[in-house]
C-alpha atoms as a PDB file:
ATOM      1  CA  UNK A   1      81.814 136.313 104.255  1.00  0.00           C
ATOM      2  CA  UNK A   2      82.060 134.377 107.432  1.00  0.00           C
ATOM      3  CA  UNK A   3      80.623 131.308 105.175  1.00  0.00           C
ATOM      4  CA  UNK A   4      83.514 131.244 102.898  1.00  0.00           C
ATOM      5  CA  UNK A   5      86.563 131.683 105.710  1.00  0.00           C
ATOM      6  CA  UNK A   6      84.780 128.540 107.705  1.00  0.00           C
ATOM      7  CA  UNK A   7      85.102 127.094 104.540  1.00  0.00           C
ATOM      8  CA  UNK A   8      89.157 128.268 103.711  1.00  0.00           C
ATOM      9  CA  UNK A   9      89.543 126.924 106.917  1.00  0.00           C
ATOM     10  CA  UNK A  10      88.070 123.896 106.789  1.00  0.00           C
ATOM     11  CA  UNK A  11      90.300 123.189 103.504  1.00  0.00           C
ATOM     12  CA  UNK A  12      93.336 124.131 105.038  1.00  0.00           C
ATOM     13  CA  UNK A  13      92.722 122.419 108.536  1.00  0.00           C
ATOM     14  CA  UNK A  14      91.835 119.063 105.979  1.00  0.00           C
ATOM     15  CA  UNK A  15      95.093 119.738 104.286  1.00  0.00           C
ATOM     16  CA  UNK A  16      97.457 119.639 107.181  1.00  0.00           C
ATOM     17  CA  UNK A  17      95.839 117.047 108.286  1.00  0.00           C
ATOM     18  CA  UNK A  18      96.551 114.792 104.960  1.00  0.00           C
ATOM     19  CA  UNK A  19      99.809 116.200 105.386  1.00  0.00           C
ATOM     20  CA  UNK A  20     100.834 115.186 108.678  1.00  0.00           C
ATOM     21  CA  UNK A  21      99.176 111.578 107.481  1.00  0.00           C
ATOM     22  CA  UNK A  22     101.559 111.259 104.617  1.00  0.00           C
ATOM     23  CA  UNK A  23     104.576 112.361 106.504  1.00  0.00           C
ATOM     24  CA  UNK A  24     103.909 109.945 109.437  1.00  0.00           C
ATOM     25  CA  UNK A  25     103.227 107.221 106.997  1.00  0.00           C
ATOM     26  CA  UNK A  26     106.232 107.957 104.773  1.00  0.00           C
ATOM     27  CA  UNK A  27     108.519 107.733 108.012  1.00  0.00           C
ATOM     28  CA  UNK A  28     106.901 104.575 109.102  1.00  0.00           C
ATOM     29  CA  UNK A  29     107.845 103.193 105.925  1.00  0.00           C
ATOM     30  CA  UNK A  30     111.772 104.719 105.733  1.00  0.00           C
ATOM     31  CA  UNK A  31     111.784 102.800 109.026  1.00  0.00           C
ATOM     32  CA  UNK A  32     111.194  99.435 108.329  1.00  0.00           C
ATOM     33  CA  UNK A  33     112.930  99.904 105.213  1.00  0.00           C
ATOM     34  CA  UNK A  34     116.607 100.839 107.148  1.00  0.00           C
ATOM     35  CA  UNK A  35     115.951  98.298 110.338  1.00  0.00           C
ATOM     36  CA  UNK A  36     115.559  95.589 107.205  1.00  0.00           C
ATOM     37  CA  UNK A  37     118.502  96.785 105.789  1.00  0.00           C
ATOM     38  CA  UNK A  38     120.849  96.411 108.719  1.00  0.00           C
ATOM     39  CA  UNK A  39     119.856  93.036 109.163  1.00  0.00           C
ATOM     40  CA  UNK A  40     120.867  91.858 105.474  1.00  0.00           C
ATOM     41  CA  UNK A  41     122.940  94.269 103.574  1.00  0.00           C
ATOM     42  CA  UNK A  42     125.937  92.245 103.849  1.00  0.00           C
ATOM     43  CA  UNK A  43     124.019  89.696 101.958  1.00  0.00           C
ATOM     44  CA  UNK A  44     122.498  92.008  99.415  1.00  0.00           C
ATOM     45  CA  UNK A  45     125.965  93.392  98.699  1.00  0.00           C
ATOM     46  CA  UNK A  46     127.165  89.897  98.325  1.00  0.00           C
ATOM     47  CA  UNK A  47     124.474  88.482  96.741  1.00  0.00           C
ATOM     48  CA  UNK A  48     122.719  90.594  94.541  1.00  0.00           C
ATOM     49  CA  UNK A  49     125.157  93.928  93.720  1.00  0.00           C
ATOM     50  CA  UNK A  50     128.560  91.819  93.478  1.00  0.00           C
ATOM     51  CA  UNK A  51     126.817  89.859  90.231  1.00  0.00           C
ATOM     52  CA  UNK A  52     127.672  90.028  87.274  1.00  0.00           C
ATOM     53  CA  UNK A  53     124.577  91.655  84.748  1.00  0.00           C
ATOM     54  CA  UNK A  54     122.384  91.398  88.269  1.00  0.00           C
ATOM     55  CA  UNK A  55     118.789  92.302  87.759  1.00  0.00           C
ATOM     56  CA  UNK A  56     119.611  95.399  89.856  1.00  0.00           C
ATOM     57  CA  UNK A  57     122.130  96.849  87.680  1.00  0.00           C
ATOM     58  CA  UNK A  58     119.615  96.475  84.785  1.00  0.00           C
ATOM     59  CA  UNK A  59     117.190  98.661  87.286  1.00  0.00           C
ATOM     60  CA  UNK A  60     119.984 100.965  87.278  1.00  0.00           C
ATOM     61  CA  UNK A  61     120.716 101.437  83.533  1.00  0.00           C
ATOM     62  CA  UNK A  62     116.276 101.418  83.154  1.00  0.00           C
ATOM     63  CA  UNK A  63     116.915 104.766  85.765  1.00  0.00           C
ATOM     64  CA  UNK A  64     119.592 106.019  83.907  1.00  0.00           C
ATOM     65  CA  UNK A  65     117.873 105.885  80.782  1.00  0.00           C
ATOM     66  CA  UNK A  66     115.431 108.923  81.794  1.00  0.00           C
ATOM     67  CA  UNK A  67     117.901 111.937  81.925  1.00  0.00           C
ATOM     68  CA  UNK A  68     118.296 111.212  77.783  1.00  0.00           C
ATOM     69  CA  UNK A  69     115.825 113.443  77.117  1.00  0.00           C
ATOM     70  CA  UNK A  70     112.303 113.288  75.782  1.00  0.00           C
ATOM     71  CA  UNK A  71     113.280 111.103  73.057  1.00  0.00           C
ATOM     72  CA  UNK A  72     112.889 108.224  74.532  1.00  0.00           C
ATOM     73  CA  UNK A  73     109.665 108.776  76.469  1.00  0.00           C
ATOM     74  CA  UNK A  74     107.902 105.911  74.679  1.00  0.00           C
ATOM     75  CA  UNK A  75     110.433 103.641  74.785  1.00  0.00           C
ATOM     76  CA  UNK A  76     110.672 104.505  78.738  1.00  0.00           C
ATOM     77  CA  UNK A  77     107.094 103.977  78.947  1.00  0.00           C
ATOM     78  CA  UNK A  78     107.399 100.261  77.108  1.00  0.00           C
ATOM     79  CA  UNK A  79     110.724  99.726  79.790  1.00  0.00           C
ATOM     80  CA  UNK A  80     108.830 100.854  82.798  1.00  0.00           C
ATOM     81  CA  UNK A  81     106.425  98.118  82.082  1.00  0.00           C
ATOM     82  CA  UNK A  82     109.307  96.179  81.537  1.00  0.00           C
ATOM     83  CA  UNK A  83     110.708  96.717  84.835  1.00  0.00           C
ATOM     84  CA  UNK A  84     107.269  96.288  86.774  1.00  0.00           C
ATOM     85  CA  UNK A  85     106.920  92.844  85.144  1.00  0.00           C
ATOM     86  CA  UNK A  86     110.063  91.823  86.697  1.00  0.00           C
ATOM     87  CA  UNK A  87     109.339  92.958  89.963  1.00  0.00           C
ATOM     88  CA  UNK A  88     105.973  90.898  90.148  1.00  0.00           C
ATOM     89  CA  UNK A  89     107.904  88.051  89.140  1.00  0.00           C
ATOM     90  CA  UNK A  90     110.301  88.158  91.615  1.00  0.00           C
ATOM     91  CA  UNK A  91     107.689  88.490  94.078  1.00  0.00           C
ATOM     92  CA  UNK A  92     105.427  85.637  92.440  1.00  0.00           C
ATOM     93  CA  UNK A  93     108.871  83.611  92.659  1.00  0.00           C
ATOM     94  CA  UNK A  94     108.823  84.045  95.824  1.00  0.00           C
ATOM     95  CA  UNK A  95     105.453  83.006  96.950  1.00  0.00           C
ATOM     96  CA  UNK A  96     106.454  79.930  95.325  1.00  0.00           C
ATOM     97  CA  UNK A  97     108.843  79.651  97.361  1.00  0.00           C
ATOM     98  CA  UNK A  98     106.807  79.515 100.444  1.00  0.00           C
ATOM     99  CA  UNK A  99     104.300  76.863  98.636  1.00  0.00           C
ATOM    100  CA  UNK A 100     107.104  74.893  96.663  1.00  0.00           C
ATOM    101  CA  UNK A 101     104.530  71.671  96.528  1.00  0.00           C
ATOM    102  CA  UNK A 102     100.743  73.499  95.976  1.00  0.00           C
ATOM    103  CA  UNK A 103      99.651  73.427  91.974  1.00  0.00           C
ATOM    104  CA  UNK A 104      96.369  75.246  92.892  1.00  0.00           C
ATOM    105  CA  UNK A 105      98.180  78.171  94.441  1.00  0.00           C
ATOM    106  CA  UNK A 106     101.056  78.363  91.636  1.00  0.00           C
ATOM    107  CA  UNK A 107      98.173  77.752  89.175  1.00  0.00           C
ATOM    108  CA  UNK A 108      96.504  80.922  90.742  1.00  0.00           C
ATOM    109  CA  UNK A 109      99.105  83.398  91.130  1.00  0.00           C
ATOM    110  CA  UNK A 110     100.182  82.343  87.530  1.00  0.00           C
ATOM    111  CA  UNK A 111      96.860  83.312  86.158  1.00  0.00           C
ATOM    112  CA  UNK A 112      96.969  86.177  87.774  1.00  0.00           C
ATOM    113  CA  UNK A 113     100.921  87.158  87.146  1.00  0.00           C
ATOM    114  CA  UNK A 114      99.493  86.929  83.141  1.00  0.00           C
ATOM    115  CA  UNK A 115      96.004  88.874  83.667  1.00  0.00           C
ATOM    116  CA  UNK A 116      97.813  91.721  85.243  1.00  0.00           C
ATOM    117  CA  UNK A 117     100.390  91.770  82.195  1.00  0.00           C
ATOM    118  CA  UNK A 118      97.928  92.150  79.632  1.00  0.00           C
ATOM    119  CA  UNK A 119      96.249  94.995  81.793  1.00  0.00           C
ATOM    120  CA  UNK A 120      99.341  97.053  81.875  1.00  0.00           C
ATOM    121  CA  UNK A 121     100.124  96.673  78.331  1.00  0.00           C
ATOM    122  CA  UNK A 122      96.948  97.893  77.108  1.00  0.00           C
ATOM    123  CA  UNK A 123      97.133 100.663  79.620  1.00  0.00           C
ATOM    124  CA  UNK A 124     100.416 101.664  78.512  1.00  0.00           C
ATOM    125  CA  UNK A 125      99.438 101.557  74.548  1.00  0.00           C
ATOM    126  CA  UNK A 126      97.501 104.742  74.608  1.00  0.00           C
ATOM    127  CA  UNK A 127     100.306 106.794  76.839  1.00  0.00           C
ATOM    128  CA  UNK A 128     103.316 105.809  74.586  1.00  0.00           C
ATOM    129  CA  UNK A 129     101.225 107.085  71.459  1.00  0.00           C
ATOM    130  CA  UNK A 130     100.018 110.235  72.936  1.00  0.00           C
ATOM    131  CA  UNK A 131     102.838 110.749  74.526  1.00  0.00           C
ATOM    132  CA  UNK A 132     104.599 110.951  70.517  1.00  0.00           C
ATOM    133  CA  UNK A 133     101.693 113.131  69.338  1.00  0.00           C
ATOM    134  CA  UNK A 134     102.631 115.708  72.223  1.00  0.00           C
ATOM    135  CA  UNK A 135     106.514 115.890  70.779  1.00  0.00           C
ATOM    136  CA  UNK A 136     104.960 116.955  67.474  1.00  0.00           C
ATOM    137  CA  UNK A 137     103.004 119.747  68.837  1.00  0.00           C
ATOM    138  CA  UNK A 138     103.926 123.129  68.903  1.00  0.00           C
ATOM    139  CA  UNK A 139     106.930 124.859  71.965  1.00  0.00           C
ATOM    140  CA  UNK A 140     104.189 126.781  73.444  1.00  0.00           C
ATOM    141  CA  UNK A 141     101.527 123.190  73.842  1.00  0.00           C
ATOM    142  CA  UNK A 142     104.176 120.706  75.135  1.00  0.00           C
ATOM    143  CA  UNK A 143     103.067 120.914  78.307  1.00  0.00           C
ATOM    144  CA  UNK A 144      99.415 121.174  77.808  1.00  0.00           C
ATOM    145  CA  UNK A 145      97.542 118.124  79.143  1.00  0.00           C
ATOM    146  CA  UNK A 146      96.034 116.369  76.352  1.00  0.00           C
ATOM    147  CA  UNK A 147      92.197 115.488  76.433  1.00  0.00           C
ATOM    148  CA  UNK A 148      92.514 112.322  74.920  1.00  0.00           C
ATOM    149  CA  UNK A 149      94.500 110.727  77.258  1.00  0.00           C
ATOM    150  CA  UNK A 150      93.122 110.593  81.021  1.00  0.00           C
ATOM    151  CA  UNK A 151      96.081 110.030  83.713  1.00  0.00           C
ATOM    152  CA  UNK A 152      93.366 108.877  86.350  1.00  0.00           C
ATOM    153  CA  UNK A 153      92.100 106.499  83.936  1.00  0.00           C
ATOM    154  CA  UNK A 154      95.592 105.396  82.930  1.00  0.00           C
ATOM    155  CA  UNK A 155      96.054 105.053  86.764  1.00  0.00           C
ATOM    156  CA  UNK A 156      92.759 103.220  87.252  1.00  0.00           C
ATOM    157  CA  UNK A 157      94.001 100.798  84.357  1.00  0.00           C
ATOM    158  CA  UNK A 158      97.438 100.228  85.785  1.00  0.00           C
ATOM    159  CA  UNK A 159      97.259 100.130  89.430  1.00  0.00           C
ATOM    160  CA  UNK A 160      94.272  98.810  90.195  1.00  0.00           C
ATOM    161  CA  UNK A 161      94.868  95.969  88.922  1.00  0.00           C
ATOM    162  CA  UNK A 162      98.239  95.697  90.211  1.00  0.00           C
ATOM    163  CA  UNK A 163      96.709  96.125  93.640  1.00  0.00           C
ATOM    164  CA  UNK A 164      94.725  93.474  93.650  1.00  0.00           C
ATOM    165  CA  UNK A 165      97.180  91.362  92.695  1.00  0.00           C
ATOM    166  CA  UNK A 166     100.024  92.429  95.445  1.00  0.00           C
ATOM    167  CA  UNK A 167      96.874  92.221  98.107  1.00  0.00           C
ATOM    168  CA  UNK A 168      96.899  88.387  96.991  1.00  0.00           C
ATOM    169  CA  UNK A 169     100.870  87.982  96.886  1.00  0.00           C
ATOM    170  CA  UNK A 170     100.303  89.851 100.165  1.00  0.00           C
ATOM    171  CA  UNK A 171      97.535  87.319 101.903  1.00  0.00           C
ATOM    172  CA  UNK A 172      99.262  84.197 100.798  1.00  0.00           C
ATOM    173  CA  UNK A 173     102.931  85.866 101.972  1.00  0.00           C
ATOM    174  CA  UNK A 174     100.818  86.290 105.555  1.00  0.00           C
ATOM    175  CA  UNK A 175      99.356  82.580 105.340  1.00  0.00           C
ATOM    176  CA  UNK A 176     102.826  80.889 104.532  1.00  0.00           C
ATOM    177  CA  UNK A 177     103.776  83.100 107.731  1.00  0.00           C
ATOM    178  CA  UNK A 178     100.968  81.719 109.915  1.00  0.00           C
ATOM    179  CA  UNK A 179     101.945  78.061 108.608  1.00  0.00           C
ATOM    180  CA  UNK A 180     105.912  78.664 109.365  1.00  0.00           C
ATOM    181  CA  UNK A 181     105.194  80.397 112.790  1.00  0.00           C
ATOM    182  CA  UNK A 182     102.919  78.112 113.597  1.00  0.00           C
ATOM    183  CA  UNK A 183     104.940  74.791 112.936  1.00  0.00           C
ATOM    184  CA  UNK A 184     108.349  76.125 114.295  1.00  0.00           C
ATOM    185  CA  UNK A 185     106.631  77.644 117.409  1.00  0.00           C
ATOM    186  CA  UNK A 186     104.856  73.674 117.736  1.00  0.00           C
ATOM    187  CA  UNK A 187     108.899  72.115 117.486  1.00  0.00           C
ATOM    188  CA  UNK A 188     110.820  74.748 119.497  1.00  0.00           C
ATOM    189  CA  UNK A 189     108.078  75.925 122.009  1.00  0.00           C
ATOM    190  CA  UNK A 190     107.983  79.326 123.655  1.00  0.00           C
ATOM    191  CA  UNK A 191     109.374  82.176 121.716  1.00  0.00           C
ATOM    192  CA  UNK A 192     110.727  85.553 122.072  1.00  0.00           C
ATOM    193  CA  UNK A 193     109.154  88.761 120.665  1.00  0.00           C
ATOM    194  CA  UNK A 194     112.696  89.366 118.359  1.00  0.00           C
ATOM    195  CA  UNK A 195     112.058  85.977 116.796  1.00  0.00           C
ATOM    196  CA  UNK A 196     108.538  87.006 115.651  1.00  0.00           C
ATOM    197  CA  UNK A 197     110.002  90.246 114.330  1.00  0.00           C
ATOM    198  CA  UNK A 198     113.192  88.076 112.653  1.00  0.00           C
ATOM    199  CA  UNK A 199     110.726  86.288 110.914  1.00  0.00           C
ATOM    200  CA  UNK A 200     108.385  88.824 109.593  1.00  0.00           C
ATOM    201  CA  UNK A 201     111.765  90.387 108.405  1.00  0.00           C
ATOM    202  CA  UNK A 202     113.644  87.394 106.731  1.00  0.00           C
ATOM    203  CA  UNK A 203     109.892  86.173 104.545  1.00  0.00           C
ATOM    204  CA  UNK A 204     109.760  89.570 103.019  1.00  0.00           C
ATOM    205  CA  UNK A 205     106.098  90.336 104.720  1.00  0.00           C
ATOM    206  CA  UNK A 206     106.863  94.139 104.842  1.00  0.00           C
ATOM    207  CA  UNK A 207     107.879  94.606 101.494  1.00  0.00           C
ATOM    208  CA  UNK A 208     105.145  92.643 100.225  1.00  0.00           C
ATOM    209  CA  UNK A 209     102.967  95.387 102.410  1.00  0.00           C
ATOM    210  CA  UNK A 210     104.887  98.650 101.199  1.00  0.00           C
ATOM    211  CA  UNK A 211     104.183  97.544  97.594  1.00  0.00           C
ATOM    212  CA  UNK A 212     100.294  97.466  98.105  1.00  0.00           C
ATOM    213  CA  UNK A 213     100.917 100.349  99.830  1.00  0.00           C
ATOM    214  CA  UNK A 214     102.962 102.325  97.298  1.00  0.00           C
ATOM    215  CA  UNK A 215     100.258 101.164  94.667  1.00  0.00           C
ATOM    216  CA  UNK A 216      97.466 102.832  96.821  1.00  0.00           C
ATOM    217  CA  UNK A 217      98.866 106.116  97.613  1.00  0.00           C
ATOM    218  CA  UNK A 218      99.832 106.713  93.833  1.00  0.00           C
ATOM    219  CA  UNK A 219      96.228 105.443  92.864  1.00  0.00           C
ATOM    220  CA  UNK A 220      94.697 108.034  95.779  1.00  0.00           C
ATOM    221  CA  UNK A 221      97.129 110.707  94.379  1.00  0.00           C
ATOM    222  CA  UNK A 222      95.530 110.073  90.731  1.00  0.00           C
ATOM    223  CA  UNK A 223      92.425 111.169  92.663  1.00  0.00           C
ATOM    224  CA  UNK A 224      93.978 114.041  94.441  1.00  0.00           C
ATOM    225  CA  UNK A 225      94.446 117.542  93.217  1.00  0.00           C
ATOM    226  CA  UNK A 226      96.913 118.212  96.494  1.00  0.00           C
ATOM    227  CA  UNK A 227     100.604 119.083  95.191  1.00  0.00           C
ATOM    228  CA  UNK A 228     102.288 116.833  98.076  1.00  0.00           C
ATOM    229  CA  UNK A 229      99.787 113.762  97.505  1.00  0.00           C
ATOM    230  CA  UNK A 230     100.600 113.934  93.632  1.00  0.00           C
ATOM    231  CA  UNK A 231     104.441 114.365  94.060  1.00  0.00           C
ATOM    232  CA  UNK A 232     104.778 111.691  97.109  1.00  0.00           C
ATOM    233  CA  UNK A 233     102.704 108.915  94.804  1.00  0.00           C
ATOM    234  CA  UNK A 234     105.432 110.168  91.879  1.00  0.00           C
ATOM    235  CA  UNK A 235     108.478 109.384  94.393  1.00  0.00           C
ATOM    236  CA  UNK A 236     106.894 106.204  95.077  1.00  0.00           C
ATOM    237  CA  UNK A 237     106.267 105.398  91.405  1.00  0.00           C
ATOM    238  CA  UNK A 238     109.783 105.694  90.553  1.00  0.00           C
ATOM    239  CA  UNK A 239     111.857 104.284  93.651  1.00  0.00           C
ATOM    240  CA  UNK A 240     109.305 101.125  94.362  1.00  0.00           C
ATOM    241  CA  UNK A 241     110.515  98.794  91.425  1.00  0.00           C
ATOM    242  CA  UNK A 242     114.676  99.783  93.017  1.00  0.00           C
ATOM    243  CA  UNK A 243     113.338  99.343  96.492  1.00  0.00           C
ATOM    244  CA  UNK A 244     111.569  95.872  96.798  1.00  0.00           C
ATOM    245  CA  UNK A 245     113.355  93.876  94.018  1.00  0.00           C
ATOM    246  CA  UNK A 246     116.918  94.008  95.134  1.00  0.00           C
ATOM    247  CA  UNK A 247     115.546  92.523  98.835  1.00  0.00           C
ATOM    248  CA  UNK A 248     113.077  90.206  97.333  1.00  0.00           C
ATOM    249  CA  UNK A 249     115.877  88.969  94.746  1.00  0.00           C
ATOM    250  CA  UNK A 250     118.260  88.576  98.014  1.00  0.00           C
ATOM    251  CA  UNK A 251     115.637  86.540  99.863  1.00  0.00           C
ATOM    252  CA  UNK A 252     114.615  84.427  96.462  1.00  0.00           C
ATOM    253  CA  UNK A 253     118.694  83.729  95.913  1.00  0.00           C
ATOM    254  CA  UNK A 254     118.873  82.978  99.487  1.00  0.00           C
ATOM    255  CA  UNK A 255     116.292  79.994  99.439  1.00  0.00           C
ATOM    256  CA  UNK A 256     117.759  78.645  96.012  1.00  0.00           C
ATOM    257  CA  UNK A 257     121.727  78.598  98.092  1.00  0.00           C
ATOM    258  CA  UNK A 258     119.951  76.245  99.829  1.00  0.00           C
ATOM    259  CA  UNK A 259     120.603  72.525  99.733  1.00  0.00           C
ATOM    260  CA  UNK A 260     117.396  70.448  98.385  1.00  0.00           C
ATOM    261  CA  UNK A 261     116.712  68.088 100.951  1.00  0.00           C
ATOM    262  CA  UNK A 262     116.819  71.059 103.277  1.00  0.00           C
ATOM    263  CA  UNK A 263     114.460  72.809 101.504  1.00  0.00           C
ATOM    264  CA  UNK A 264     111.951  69.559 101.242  1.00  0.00           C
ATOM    265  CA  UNK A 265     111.821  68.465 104.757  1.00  0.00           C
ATOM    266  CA  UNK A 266     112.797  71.602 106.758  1.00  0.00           C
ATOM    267  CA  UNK A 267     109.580  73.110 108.017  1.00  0.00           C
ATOM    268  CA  UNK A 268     110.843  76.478 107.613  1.00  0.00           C
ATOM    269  CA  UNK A 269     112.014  75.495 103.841  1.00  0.00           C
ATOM    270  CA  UNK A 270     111.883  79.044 102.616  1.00  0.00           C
ATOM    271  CA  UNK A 271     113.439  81.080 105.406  1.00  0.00           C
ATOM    272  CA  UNK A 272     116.898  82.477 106.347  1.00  0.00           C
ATOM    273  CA  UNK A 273     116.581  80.342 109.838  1.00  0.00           C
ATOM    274  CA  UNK A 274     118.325  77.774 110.359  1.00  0.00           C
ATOM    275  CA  UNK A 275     116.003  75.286 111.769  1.00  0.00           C
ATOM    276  CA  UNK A 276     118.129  74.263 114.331  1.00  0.00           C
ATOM    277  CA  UNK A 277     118.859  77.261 115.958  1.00  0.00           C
ATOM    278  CA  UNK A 278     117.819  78.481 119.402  1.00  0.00           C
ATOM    279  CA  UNK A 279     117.418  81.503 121.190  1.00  0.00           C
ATOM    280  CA  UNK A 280     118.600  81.510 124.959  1.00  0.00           C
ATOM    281  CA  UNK A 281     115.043  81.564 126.447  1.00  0.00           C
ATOM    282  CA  UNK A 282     114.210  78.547 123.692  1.00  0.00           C
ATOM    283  CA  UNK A 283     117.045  76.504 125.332  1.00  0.00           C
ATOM    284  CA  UNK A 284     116.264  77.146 129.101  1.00  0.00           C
ATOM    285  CA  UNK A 285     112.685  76.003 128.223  1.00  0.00           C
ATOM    286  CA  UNK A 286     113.907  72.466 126.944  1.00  0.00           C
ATOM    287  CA  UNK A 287     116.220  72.043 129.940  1.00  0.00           C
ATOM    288  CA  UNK A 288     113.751  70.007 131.495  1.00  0.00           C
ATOM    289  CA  UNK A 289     113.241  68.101 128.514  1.00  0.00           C
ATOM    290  CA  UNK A 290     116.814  67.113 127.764  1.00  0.00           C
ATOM    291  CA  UNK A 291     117.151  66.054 131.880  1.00  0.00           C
ATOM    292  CA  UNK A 292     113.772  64.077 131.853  1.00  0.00           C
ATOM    293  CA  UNK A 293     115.482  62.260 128.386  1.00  0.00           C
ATOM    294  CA  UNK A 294     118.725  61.591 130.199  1.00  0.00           C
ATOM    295  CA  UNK A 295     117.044  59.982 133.335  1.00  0.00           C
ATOM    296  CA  UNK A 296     115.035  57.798 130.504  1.00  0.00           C
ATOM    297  CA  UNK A 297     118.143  56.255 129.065  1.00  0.00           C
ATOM    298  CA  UNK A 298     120.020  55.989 132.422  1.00  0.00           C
ATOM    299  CA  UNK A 299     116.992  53.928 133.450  1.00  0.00           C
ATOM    300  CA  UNK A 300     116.435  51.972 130.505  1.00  0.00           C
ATOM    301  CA  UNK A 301     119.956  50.730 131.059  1.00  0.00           C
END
């Protein structure tokens, strides 16, 4: 007796545990999410929601499209493929952006882009068709699980992939960061701790983090026979395509505004910066700089 309540114990001590876990890491991510917003959503209003046949209002009539009724399952299925595809485009288009002159990296994440296509349409196959054998079952078996289809080994052939392949968007979004940092930190000199923070924000490192992170908790809720791991990896599934394309779009659209030679010679080509802006602690560093230049020419004269 005493061996099984250790054990109920044990379960529900493990429990809150995962619980308090999700919540913390579910308001971590709400976080980010809002302080990103109020940087840019006058941008994103004007530049993705205020056009015309936008890619976000098709992600709007693709969520709209799911309160029809069970009728169009499959063909919600075959959309929400859809729909994924464009988001990893977006975010491929903008890794390009970062590395607008490397072949060997475009060549990669191109390969890649095309592997993980294939793997989600053959994943997807076998839940559209089962999915119309359930409608022709009987009232009392619609909600019956079917045997023949195995949701951890649809989510096995689905996200795994797509992990793998937003961990490499995700490393090469992180090394274009190093090589931006890096080379405006070498022109400007010292910088501030909100310019670091800027510039994580305007290359769209978080969101290329939330999406591997999205990816993992619905592949670890596949795995998971707790209720709130299940329905916080189902939130996830439907609100990550709505949350990360509109701000990757904005960023993308923001680097193509651009003029070309900009773009070309500007060693922060594919961020929001303007390369010739300064903080005040940036410009009371090159004081001395500007003086010792003045003296130069007053001299050489």
């Amino acid at each position: 007796m005493s061996t099984t309540l250790s054990q109920v114990n044990d379960t529900i001590i493990a429990y809150q545990q995962s619980s308090y876990c999700i919540g913390f890491l579910s308001a971590t991510i709400a976080a980010i999410v809002i302080y990103d917003w109020s940087l840019t959503l006058g941008r994103e209003t004007d530049r993705v929601w205020c056009r015309y046949l936008s890619i976000v209002i098709i992600f709007c009539y693709h969520l709209s499209i799911i309160h029809y009724g069970t009728g169009l399952s499959q063909f919600y299925s075959w959309s929400n493929c859809i729909v994924y595809i464009a988001s990893d485009a977006i975010m491929v288009f903008r890794i390009h952006a970062m590395f607008p002159k490397s072949k060997p990296i475009l060549a990669l994440i191109l390969v890649a882009f095309i592997g993980v296509i294939v793997v989600n349409i053959v994943g997807y196959i076998p839940a559209s068709e089962n999915k119309e054998e359930d409608e022709s079952l009987q009232l009392m078996r619609l909600c019956v699980e079917s045997n023949l289809w195995n949701y951890k080994t649809f989510v096995s052939m689905t996200r795994v992939p797509r992990v793998v392949f937003e961990a490499l968007l995700l490393s090469l979004a992180l090394g274009g960061y190093y090589r931006h940092a890096a080379e405006r930190r070498k022109n400007i000199g010292i910088w501030s701790v909100n310019a670091w923070i800027k510039l994580l924000m305007e290359q769209s490192i978080v969101y290329f983090a939330v999406a591997v992170g999205c990816d993992t908790i619905i592949i670890a809720s596949g795995y998971s026979s707790q209720e709130n791991m299940t329905s916080f990896g189902a939130i996830l599934a439907s609100l990550q395509g709505y949350l990360l394309a509109p701000r990757l779009l904005l960023s993308f659209r923001g680097h193509q505004s651009k003029p070309m030679h900009s773009r070309d010679n500007s060693a922060d080509s594919t961020l929001s910066f303007i390369k010739h802006a300064r903080t005040p602690s940036d410009m009371l560093y090159q004081l001395p700089t500007i003086a010792r230049a003045s003296m130069v020419s007053s001299l050489a004269k």
